[in-house]
C-alpha atoms as a PDB file:
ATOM      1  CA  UNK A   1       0.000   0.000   0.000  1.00  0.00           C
ATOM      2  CA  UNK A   2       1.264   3.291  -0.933  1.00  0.00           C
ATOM      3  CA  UNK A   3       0.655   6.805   1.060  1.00  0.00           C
ATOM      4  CA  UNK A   4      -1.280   9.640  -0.467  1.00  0.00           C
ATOM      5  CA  UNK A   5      -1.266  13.166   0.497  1.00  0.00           C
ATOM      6  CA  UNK A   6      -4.439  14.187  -1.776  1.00  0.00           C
ATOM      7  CA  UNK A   7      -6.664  15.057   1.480  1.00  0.00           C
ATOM      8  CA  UNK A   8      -3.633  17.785   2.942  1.00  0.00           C
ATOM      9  CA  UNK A   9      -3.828  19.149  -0.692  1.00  0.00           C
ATOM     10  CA  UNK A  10      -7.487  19.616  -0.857  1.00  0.00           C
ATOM     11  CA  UNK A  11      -6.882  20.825   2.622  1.00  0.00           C
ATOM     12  CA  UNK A  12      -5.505  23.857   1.946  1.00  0.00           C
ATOM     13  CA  UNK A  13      -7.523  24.475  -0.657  1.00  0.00           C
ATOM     14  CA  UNK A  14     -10.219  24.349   1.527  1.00  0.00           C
ATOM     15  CA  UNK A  15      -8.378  26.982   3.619  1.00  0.00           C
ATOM     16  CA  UNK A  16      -7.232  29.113   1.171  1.00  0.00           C
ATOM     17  CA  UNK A  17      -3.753  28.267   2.347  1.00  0.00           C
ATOM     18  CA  UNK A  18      -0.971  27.513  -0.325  1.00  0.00           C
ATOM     19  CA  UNK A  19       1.972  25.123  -0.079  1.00  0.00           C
ATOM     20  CA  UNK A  20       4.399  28.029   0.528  1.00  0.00           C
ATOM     21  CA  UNK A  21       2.191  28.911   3.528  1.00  0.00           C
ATOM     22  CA  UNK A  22       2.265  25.968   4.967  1.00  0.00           C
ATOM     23  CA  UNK A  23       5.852  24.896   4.442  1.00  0.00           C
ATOM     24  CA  UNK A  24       7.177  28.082   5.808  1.00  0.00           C
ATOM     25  CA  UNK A  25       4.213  28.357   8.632  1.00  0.00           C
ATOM     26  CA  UNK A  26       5.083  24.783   9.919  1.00  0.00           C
ATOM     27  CA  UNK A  27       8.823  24.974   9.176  1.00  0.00           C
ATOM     28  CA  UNK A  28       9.329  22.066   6.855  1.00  0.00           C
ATOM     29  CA  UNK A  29      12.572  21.638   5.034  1.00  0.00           C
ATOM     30  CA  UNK A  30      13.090  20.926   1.662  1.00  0.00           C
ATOM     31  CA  UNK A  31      13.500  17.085   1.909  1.00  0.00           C
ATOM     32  CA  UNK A  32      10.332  16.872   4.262  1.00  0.00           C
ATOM     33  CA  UNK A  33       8.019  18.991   2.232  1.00  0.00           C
ATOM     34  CA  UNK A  34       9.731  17.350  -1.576  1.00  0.00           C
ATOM     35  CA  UNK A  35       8.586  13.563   0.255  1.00  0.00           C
ATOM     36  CA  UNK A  36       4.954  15.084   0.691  1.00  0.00           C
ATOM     37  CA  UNK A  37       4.679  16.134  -3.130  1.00  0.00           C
ATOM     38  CA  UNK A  38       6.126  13.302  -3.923  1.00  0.00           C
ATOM     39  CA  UNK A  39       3.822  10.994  -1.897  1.00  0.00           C
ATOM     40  CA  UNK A  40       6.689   9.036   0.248  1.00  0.00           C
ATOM     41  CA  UNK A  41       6.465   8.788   3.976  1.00  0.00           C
ATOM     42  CA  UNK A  42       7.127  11.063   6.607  1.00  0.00           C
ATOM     43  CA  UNK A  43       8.327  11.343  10.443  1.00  0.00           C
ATOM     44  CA  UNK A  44       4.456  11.270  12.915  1.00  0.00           C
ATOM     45  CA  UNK A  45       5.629  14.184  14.285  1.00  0.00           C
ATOM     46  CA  UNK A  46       5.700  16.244  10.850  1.00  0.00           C
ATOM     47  CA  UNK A  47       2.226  15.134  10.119  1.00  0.00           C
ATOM     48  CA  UNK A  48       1.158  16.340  13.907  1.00  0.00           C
ATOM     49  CA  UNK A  49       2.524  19.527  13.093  1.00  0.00           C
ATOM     50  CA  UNK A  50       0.948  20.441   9.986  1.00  0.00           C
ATOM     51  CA  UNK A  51      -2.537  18.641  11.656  1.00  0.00           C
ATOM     52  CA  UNK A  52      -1.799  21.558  14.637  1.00  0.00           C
ATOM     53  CA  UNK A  53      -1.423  24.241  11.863  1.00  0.00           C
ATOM     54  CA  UNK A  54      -3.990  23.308  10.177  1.00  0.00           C
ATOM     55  CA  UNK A  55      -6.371  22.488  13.307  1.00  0.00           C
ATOM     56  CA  UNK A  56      -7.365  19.176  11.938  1.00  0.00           C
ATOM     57  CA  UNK A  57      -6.657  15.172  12.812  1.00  0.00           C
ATOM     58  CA  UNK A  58      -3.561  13.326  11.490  1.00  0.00           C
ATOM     59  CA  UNK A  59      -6.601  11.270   9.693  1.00  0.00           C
ATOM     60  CA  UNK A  60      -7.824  14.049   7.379  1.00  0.00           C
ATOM     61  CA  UNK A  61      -4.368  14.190   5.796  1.00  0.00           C
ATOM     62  CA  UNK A  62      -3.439  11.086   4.459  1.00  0.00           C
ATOM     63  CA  UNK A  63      -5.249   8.050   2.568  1.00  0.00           C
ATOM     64  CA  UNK A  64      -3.647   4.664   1.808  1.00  0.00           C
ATOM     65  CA  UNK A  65      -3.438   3.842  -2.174  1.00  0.00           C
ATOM     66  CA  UNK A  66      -3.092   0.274  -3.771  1.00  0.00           C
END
């Protein structure tokens, strides 16, 4: 099963947030936030922070792929 971050997308959309926002707002590197585009896993804690940010659970960020 493969992670995707579709959901923390739509997100921000849904927020009128952009990626730039966030990354800068939650303090992601490069590496982090290029393994989020790019649909490849991530440390918990990252995902808690941007779920803080964005006020939201860990659960509305992610969905598994076959």
């Amino acid at each position: 099963m493969k992670i995707s971050y579709s959901p923390l997308w739509r997100k921000l959309e849904e927020k009128k947030l952009s990626r730039t926002e966030l990354r800068e707002s939650v303090q992601l590197g490069s590496s982090t936030y290029s393994k989020l585009i790019r649909n490849q896993s991530v440390t918990t804690d990252t995902l808690l922070k941007i779920s803080a940010y964005l006020r939201c659970d860990v659960s509305e960020l992610i969905e598994s792929k076959k």
